[in-house]
Protein backbone atom coordinates (compact mmCIF):
# COMPACT_ATOMS: atom_id res chain seq x y z
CA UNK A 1 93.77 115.25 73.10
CA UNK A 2 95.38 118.44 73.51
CA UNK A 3 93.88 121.41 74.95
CA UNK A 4 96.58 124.26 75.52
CA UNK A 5 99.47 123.68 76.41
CA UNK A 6 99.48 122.28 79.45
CA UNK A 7 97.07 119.20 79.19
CA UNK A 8 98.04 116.62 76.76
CA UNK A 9 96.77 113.40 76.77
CA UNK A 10 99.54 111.75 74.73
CA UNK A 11 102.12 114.00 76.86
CA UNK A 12 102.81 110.62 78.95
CA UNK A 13 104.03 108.35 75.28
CA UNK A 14 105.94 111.63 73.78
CA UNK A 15 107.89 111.90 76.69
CA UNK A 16 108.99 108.23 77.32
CA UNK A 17 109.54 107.21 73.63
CA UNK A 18 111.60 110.74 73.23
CA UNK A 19 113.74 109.26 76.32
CA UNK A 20 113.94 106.21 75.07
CA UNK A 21 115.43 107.00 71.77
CA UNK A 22 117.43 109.43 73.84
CA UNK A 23 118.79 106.63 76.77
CA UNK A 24 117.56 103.45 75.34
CA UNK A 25 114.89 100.61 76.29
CA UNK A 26 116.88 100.05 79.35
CA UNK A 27 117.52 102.70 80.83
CA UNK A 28 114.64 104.90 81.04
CA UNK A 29 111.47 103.97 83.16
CA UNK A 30 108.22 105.44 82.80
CA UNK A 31 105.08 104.70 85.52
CA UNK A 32 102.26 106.05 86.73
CA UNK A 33 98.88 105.20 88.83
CA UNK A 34 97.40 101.97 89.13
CA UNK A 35 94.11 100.54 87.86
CA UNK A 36 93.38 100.29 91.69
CA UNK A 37 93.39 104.01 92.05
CA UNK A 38 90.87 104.52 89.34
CA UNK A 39 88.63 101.91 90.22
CA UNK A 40 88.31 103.38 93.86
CA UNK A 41 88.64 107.18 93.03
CA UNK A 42 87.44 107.40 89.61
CA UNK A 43 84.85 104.62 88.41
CA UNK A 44 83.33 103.76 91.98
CA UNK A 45 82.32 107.38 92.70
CA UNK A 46 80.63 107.50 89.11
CA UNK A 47 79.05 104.35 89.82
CA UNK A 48 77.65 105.39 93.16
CA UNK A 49 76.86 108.96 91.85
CA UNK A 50 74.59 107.75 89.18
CA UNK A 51 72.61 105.27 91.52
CA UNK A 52 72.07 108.03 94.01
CA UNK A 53 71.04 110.26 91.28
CA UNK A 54 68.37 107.64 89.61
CA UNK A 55 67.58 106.31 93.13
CA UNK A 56 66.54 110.39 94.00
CA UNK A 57 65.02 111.14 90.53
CA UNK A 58 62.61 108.48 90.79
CA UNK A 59 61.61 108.95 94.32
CA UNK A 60 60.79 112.30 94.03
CA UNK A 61 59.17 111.28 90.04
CA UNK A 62 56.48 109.32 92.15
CA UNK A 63 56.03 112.28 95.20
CA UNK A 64 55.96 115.19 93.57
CA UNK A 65 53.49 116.77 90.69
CA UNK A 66 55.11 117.40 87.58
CA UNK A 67 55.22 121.16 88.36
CA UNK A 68 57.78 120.86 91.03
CA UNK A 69 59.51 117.74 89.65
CA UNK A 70 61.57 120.08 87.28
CA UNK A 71 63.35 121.92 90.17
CA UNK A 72 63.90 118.64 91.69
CA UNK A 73 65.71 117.94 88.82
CA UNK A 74 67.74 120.74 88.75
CA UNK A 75 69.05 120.70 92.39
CA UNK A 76 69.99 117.12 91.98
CA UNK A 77 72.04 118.11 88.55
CA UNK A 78 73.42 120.70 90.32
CA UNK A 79 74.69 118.50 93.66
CA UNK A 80 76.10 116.31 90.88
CA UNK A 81 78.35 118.73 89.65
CA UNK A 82 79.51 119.56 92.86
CA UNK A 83 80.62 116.06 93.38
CA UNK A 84 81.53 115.33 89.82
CA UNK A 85 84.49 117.48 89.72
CA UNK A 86 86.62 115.98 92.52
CA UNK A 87 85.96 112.56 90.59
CA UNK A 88 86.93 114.27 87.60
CA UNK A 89 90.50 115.96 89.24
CA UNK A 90 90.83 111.96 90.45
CA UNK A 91 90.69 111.04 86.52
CA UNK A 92 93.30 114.13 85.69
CA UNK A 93 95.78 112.63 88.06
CA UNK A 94 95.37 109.05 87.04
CA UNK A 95 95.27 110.21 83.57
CA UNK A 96 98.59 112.75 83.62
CA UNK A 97 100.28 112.42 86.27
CA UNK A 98 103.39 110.10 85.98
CA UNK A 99 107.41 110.00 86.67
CA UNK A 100 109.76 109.13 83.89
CA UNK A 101 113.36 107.49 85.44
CA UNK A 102 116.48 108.09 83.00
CA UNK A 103 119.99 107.38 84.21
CA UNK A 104 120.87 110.86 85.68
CA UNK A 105 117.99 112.30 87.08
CA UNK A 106 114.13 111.28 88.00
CA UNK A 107 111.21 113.41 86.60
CA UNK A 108 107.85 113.89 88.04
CA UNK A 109 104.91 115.64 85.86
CA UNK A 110 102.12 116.80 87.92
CA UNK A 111 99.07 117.85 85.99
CA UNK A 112 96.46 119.98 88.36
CA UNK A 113 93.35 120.17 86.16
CA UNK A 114 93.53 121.85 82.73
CA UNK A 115 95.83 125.11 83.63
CA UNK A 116 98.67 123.39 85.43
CA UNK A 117 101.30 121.25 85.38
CA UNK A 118 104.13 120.78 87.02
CA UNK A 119 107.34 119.67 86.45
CA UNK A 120 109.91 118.47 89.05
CA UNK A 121 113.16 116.83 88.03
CA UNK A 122 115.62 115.32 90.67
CA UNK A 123 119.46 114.64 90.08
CA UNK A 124 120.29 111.01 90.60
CA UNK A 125 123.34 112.42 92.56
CA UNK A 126 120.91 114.23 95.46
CA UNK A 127 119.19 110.99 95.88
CA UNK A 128 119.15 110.09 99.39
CA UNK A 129 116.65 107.51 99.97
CA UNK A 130 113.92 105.72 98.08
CA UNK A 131 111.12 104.59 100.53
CA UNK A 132 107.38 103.27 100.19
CA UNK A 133 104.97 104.15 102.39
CA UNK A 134 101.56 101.36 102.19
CA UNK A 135 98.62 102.35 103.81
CA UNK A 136 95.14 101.26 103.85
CA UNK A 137 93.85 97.14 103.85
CA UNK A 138 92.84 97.70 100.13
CA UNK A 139 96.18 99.04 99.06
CA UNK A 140 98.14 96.56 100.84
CA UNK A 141 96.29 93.93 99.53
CA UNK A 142 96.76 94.15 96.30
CA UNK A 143 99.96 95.98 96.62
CA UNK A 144 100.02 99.54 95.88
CA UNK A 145 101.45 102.16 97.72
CA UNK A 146 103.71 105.35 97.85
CA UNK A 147 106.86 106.09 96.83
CA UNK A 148 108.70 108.43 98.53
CA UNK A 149 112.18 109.87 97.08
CA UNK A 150 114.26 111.77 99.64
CA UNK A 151 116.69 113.98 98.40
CA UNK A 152 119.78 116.39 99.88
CA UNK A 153 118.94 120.34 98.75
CA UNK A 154 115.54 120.38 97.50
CA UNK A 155 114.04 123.41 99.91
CA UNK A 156 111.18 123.96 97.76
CA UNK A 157 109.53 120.33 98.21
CA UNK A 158 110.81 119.75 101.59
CA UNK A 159 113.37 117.30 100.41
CA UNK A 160 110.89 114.90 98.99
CA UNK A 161 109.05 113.79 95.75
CA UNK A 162 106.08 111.53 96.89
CA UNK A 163 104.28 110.05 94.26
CA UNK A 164 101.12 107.95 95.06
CA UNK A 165 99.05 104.92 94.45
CA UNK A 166 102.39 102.99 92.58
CA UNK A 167 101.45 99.63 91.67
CA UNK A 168 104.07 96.86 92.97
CA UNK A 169 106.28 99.80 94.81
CA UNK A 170 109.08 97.56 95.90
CA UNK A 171 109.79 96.48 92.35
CA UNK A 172 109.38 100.00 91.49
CA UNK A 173 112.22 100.92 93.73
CA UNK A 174 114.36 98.17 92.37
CA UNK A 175 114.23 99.29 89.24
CA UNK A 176 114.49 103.16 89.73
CA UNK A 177 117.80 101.90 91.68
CA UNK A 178 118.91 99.77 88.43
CA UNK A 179 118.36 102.49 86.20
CA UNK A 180 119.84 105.64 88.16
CA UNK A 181 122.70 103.18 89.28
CA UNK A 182 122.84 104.36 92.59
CA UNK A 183 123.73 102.44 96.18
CA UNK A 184 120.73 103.06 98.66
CA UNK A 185 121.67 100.66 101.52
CA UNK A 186 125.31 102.48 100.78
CA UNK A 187 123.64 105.66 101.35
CA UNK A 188 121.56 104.69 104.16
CA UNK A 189 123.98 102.80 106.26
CA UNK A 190 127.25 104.99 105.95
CA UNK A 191 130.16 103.64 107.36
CA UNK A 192 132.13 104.95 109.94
């Protein structure tokens, strides 16, 4: 689906078979969220949001005369939307939001609801560190966490592209490494 030009749903497939055919197979990574992430941002705050809804429409169904029941109604569809459109920015960025690894240079897209996207590309060559950051007993546990690209130069991200919620991070790294061809531990541990 494709509505502008910033949000499109098949953005994610164009990009990675375009650098494919571009790189090859091998050499170009593409990865976003995992399934974790939209299980506990996106499908468990649904799920909880629609009990609490029927839970409240049919408490106040057998308190209230019909009269009032229809305002009742309307304040609870109203508290819903206020809590349906984080839930619905959570589904944007598990959605769009993914990082596409090609020999020379790593690129992060960023999509921030319908009107926005961002696009930040890092040279291979300004690549300092690659680190992962875990957090959280449900992350750990089925291994997800943050990967966190440190780079030499970059003023307007503070020298780092962070990208969250990676499924299997270390072998994430691992391969980012393969593909840009860089030496971390080289470039961690210089020698003297």
């Amino acid at each position: 689906m494709k509505i502008f030009t910033n949000f499109d749903t098949s953005l994610r497939n164009k990009i990675f078979n375009d650098y494919k055919q571009q790189y090859g197979e091998e050499n170009t990574l593409c990865f976003w969220r995992s399934k974790l992430y939209k299980i506990t941002k996106v499908t468990l705050p649904l799920f909880v949001l629609t009990l609490l809804t029927v839970f409240w429409l049919l408490f106040f169904y057998r308190r209230l005369d019909g009269e009032y029941f229809w305002y009742v109604i309307a304040a609870i569809l109203i508290i819903d939307l206020v809590f349906f459109f984080p839930v619905l920015g959570k589904y944007i960025d598990y959605k769009m939001d993914f990082i596409v690894v090609i020999p020379n240079s790593v690129i992060m897209y960023e999509q921030s609801g319908i009107f926005k996207r961002n696009e930040v590309t890092i040279s291979a060559q300004s690549i300092k560190t690659i680190s992962i950051q875990k957090s959280g007993l449900l992350y750990s546990l089925f291994d997800n966490g943050d990967i966190i690209i440190l780079t030499e130069g970059d003023n307007e991200h503070n020298g780092e592209m962070v990208f969250h919620r990676i499924p299997r991070p270390e072998k994430r790294r691992n391969q980012i490494v393969k593909v840009i061809g860089i030496d971390i531990k080289a470039n961690q541990n210089p020698q003297t």
